[in-house]
C-alpha atoms as a PDB file:
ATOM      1  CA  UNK A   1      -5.660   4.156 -13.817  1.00  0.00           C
ATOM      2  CA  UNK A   2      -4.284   0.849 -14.735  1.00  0.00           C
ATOM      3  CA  UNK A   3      -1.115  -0.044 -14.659  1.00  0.00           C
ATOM      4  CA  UNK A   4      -0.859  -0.785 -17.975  1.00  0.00           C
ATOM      5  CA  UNK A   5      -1.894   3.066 -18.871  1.00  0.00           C
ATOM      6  CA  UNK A   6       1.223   4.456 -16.889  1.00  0.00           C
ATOM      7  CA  UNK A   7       3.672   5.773 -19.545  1.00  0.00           C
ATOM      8  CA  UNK A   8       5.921   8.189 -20.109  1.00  0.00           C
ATOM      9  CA  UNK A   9       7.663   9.708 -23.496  1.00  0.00           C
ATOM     10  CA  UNK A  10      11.717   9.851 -22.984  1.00  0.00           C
ATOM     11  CA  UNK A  11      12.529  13.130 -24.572  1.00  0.00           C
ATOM     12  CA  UNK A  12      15.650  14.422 -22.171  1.00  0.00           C
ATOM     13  CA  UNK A  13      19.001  13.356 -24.088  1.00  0.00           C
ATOM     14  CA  UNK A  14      20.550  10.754 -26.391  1.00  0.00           C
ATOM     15  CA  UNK A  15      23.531   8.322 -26.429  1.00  0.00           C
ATOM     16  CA  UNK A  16      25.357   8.388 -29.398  1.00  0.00           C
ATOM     17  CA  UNK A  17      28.638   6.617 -30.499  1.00  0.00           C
ATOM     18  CA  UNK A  18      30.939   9.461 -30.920  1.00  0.00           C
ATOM     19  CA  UNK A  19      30.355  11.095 -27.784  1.00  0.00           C
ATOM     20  CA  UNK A  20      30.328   7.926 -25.694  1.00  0.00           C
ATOM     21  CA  UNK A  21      34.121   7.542 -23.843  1.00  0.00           C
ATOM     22  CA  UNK A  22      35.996   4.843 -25.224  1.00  0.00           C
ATOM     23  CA  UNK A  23      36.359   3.598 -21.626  1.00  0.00           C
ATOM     24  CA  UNK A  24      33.252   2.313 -19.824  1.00  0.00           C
ATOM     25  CA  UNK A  25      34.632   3.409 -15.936  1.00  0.00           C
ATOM     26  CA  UNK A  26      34.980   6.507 -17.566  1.00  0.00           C
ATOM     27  CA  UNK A  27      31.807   6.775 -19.210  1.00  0.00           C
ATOM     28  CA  UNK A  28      30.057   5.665 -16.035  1.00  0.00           C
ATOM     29  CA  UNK A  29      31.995   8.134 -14.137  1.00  0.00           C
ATOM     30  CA  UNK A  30      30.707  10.885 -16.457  1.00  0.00           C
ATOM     31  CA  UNK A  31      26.736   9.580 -16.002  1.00  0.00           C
ATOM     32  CA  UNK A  32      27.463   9.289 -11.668  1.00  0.00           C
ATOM     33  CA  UNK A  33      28.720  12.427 -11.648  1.00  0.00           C
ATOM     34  CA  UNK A  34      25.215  13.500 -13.418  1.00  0.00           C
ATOM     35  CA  UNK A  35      23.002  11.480 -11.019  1.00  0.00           C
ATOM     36  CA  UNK A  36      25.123  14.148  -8.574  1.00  0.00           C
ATOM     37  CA  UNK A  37      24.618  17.103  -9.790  1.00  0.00           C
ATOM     38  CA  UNK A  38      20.867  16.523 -10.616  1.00  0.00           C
ATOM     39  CA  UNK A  39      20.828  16.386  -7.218  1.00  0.00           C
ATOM     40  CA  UNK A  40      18.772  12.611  -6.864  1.00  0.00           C
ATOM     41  CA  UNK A  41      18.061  11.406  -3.433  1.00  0.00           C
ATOM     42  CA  UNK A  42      19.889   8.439  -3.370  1.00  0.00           C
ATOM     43  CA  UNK A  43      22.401   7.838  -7.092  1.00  0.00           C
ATOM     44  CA  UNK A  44      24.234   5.119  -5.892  1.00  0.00           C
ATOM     45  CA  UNK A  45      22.012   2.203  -4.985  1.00  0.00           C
ATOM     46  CA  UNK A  46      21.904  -0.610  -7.753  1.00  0.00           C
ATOM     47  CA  UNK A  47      20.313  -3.946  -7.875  1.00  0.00           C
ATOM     48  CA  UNK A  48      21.833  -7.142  -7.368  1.00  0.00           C
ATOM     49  CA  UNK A  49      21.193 -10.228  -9.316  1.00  0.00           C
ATOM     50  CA  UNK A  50      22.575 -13.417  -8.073  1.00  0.00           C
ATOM     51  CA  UNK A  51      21.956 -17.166  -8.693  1.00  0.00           C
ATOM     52  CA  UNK A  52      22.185 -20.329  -7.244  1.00  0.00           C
ATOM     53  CA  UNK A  53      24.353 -23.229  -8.455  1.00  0.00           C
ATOM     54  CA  UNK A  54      21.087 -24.542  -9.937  1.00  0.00           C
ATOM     55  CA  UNK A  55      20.817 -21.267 -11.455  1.00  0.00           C
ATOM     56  CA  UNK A  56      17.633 -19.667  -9.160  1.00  0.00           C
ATOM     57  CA  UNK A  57      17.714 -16.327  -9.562  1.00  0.00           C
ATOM     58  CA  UNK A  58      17.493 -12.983  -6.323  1.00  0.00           C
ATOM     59  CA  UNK A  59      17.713 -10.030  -6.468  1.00  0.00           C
ATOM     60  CA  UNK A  60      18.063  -6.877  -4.213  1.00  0.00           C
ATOM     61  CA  UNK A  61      19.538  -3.160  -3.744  1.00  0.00           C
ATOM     62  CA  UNK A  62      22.873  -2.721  -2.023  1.00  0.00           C
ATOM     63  CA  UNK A  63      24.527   0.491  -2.037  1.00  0.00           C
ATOM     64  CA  UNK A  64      27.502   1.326  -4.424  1.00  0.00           C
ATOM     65  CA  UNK A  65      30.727   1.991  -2.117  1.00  0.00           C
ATOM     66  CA  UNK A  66      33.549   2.551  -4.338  1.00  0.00           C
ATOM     67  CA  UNK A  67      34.570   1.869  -8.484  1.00  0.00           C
ATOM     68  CA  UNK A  68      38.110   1.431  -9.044  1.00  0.00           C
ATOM     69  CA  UNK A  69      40.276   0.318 -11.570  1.00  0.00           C
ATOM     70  CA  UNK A  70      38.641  -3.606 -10.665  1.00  0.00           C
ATOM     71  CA  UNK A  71      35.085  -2.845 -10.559  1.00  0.00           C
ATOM     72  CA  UNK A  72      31.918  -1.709  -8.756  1.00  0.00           C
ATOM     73  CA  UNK A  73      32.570  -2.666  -4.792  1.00  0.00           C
ATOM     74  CA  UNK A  74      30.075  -2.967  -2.418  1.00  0.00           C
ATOM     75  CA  UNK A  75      29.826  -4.547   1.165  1.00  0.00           C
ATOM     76  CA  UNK A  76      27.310  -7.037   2.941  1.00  0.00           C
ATOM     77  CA  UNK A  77      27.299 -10.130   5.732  1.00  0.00           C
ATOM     78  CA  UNK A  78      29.118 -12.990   4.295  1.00  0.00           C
ATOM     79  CA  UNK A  79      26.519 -15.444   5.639  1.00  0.00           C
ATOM     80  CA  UNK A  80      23.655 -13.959   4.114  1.00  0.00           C
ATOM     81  CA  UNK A  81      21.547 -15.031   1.315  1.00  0.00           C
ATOM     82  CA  UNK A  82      23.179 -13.073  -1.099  1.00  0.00           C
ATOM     83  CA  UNK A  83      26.549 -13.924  -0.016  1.00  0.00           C
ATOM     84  CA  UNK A  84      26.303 -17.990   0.303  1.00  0.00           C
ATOM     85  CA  UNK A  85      24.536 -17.805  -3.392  1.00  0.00           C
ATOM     86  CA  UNK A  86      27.906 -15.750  -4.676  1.00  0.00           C
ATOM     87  CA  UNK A  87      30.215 -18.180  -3.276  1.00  0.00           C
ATOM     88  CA  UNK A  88      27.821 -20.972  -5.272  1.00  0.00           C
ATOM     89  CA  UNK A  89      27.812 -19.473  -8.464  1.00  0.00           C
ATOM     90  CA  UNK A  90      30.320 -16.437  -8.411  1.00  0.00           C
ATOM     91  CA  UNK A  91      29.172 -14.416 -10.880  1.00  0.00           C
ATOM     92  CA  UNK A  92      26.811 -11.007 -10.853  1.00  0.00           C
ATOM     93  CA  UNK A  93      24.586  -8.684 -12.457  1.00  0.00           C
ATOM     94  CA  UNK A  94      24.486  -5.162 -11.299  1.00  0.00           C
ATOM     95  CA  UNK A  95      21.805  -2.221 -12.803  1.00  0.00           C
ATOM     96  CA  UNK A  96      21.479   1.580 -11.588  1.00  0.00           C
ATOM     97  CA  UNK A  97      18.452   3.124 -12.524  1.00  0.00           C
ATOM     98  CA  UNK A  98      18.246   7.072 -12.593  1.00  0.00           C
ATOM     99  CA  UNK A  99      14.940   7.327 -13.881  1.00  0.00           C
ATOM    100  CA  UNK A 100      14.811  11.104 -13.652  1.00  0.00           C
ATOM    101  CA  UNK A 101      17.432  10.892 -15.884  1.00  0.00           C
ATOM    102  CA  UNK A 102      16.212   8.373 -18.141  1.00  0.00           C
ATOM    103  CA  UNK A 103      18.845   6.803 -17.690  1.00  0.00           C
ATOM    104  CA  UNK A 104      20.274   3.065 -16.918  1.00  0.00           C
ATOM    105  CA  UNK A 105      23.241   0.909 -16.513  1.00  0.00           C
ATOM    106  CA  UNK A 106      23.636  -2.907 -16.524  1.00  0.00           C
ATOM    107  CA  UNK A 107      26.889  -4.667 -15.672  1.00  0.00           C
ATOM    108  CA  UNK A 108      27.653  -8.415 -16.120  1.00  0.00           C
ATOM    109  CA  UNK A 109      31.223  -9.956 -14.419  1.00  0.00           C
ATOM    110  CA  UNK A 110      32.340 -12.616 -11.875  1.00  0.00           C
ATOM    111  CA  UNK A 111      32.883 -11.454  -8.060  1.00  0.00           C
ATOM    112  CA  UNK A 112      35.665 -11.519  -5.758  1.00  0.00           C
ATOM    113  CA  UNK A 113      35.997 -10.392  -2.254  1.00  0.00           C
ATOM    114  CA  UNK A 114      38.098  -7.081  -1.220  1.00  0.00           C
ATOM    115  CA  UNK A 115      40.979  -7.535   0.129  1.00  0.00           C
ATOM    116  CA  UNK A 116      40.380  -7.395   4.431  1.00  0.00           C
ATOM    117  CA  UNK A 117      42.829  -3.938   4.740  1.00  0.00           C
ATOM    118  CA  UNK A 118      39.787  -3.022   2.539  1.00  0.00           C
ATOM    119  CA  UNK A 119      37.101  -3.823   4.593  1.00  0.00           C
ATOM    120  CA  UNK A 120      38.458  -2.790   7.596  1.00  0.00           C
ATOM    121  CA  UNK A 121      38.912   0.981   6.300  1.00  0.00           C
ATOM    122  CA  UNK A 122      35.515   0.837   4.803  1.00  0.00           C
ATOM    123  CA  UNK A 123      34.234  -0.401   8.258  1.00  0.00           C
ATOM    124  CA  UNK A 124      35.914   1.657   9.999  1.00  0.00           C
ATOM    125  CA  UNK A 125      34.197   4.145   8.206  1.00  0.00           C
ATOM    126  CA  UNK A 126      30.919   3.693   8.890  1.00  0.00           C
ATOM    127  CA  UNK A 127      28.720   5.071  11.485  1.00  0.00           C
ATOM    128  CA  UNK A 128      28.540   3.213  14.893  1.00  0.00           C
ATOM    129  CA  UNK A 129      25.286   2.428  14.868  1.00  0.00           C
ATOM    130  CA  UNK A 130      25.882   0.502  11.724  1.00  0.00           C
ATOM    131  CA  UNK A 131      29.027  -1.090  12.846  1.00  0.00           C
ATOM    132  CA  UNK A 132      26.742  -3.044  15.908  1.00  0.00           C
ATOM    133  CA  UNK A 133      24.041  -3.711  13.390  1.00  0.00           C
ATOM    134  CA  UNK A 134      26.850  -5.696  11.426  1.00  0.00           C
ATOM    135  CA  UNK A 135      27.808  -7.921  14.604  1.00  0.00           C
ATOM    136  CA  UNK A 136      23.938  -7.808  15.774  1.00  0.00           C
ATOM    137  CA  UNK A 137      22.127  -9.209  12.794  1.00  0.00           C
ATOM    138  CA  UNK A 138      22.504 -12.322  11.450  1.00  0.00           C
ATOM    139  CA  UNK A 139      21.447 -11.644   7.932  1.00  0.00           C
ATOM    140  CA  UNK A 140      18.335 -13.359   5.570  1.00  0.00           C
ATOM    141  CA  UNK A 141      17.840 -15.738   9.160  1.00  0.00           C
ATOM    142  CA  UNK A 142      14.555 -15.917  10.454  1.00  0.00           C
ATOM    143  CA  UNK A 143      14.204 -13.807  14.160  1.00  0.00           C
ATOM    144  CA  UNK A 144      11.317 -14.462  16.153  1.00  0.00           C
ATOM    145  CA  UNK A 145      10.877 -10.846  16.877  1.00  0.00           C
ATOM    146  CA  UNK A 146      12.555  -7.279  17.010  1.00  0.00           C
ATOM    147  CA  UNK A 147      13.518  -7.607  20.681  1.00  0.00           C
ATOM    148  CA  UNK A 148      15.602 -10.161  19.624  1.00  0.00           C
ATOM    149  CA  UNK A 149      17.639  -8.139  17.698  1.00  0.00           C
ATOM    150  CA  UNK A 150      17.823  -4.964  20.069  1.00  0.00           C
ATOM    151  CA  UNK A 151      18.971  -7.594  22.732  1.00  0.00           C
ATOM    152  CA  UNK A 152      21.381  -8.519  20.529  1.00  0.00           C
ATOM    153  CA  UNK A 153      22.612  -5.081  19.996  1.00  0.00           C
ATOM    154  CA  UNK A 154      22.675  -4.238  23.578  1.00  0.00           C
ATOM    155  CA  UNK A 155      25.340  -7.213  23.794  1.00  0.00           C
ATOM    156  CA  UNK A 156      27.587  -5.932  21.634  1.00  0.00           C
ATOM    157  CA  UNK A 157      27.324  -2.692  23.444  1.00  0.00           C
ATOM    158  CA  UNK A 158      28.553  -4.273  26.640  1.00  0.00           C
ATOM    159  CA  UNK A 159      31.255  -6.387  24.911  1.00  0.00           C
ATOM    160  CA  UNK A 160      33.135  -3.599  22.408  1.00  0.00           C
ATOM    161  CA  UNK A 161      31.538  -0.517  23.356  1.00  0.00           C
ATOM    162  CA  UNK A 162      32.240   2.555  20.983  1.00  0.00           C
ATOM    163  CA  UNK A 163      34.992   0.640  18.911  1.00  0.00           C
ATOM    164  CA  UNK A 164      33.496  -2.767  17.657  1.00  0.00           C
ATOM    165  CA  UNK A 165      35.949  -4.423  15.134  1.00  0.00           C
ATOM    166  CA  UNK A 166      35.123  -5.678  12.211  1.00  0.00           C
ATOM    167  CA  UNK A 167      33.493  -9.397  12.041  1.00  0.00           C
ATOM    168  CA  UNK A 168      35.043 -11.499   9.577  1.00  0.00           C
ATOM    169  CA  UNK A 169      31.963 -12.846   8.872  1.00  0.00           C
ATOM    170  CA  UNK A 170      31.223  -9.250   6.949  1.00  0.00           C
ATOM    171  CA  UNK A 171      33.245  -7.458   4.522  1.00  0.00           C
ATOM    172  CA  UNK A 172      33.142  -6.299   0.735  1.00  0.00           C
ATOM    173  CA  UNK A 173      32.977  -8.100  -2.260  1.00  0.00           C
ATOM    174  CA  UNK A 174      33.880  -6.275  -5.924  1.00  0.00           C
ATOM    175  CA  UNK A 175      32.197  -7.217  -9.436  1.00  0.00           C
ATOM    176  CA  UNK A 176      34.434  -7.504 -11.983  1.00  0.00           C
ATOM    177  CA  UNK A 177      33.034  -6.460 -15.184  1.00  0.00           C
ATOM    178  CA  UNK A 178      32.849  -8.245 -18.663  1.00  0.00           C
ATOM    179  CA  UNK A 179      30.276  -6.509 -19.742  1.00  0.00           C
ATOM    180  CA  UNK A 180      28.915  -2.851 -19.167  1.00  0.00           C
ATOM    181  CA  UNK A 181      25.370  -1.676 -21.111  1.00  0.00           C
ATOM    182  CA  UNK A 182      24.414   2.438 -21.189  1.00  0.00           C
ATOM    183  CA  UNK A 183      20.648   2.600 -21.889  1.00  0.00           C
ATOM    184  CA  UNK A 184      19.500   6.155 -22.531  1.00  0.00           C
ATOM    185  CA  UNK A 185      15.668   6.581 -23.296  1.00  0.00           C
ATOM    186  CA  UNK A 186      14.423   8.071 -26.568  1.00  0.00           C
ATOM    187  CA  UNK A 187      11.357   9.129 -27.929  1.00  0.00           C
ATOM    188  CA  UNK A 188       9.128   6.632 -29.411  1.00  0.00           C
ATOM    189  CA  UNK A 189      11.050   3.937 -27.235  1.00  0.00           C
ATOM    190  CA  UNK A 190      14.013   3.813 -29.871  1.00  0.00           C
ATOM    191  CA  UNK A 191      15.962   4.198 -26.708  1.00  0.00           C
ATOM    192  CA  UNK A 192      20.269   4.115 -27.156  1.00  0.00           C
ATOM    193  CA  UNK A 193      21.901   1.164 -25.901  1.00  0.00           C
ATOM    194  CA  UNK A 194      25.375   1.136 -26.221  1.00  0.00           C
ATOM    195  CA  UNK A 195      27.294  -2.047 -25.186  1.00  0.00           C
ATOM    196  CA  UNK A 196      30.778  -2.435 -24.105  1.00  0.00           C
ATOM    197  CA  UNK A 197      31.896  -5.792 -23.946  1.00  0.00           C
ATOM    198  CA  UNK A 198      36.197  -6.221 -22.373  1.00  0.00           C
ATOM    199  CA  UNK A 199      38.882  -7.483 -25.030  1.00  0.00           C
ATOM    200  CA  UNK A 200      42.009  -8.130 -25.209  1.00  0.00           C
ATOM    201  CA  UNK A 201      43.614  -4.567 -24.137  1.00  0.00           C
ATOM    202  CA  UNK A 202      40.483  -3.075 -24.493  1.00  0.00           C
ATOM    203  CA  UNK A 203      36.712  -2.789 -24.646  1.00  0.00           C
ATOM    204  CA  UNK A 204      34.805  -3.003 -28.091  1.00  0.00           C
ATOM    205  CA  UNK A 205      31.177  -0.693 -28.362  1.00  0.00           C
ATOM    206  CA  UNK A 206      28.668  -2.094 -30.281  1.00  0.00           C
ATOM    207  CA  UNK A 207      24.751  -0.421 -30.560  1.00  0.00           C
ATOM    208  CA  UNK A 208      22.466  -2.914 -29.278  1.00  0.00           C
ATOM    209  CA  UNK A 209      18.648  -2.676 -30.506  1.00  0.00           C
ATOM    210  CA  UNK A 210      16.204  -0.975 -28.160  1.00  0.00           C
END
């Protein structure tokens, strides 16, 4: 089969105005909680879209950590690629795809670090084996080989043992959101798009065209 031949007809649900919350955290609340119960592998990985100063454009998937009342948090090395192009050009675009769902979501907003009480509970948090990895890799830099890397780890071992700290060269940065788009898939590929864009003391919805 060709690639080109690979299709599928979006026939599952639809996105209308008057059932959409007027808030977008709560709207996206309302589709999370559905990539949970539909039981999905893995709902809260998104893509990241960064740029350069120059405006050259990465991408990647992190992993979703928290949404509060600031926006979509998630946590990485501060030296890496990812991190050096954010403190260039701070700005971001996020996207979760649930494709079982038919379902996506694209956010738009500048970036800001968490707060380092943050990052240390969140680090704290994580399993030990991640916590080395943290110290032990220095991220998006070229290694020569694996070994490297487990020697690496080993060191950390011997220097913090079962309680590393937290580097400060790693820690969580939060997107802001000015802009929040819920694509559902339709039939026929007159899919709903439904745009929320922040005002003053609000958010306005407007239908975008498929």
């Amino acid at each position: 089969m060709r690639i080109a031949d690979i299709r599928q007809e979006y026939m599952r649900a639809g996105l209308v105005e008057k059932d959409a919350a007027a808030d977008p955290y709560k709207q996206f609340d309302r589709w999370f909680h559905d990539a949970l119960q539909a039981d999905l592998p893995l709902p809260n990985p998104m893509t990241l879209a960064t740029a350069t100063a120059a405006g050259r454009p990465s991408a990647r998937a992190v992993l979703l950590k928290d949404v509060d009342a600031g926006g979509f948090v998630f946590y990485t090395n501060y030296q890496s690629r990812k991190a050096r192009e954010l403190a260039e050009n701070p700005y971001a675009g996020l996207v979760f795809l649930w494709a079982a769902l038919e379902r996506q979501v694209r956010i738009e907003g500048a970036i800001e670090k968490v707060s380092a009480e943050e990052s240390d509970a969140y680090f704290e948090s994580r399993p030990l084996g991640s916590r080395l990895g943290a110290w032990a890799s220095p991220q998006s830099m070229v290694l020569p080989d694996r070994l490297t890397l487990a020697t690496k780890v080993a060191a950390i071992v011997l220097r913090y043992g079962k309680h590393p700290p937290r580097p400060l060269h790693w820690g969580g940065y939060r997107v802001v959101p000015e802009a929040i788009e819920f694509w559902q898939g339709r039939k026929n590929r007159l899919h709903d798009r439904l745009l929320y864009t922040k005002q003053a003391g609000g958010w306005k919805i407007e239908r975008l065209a498929p």
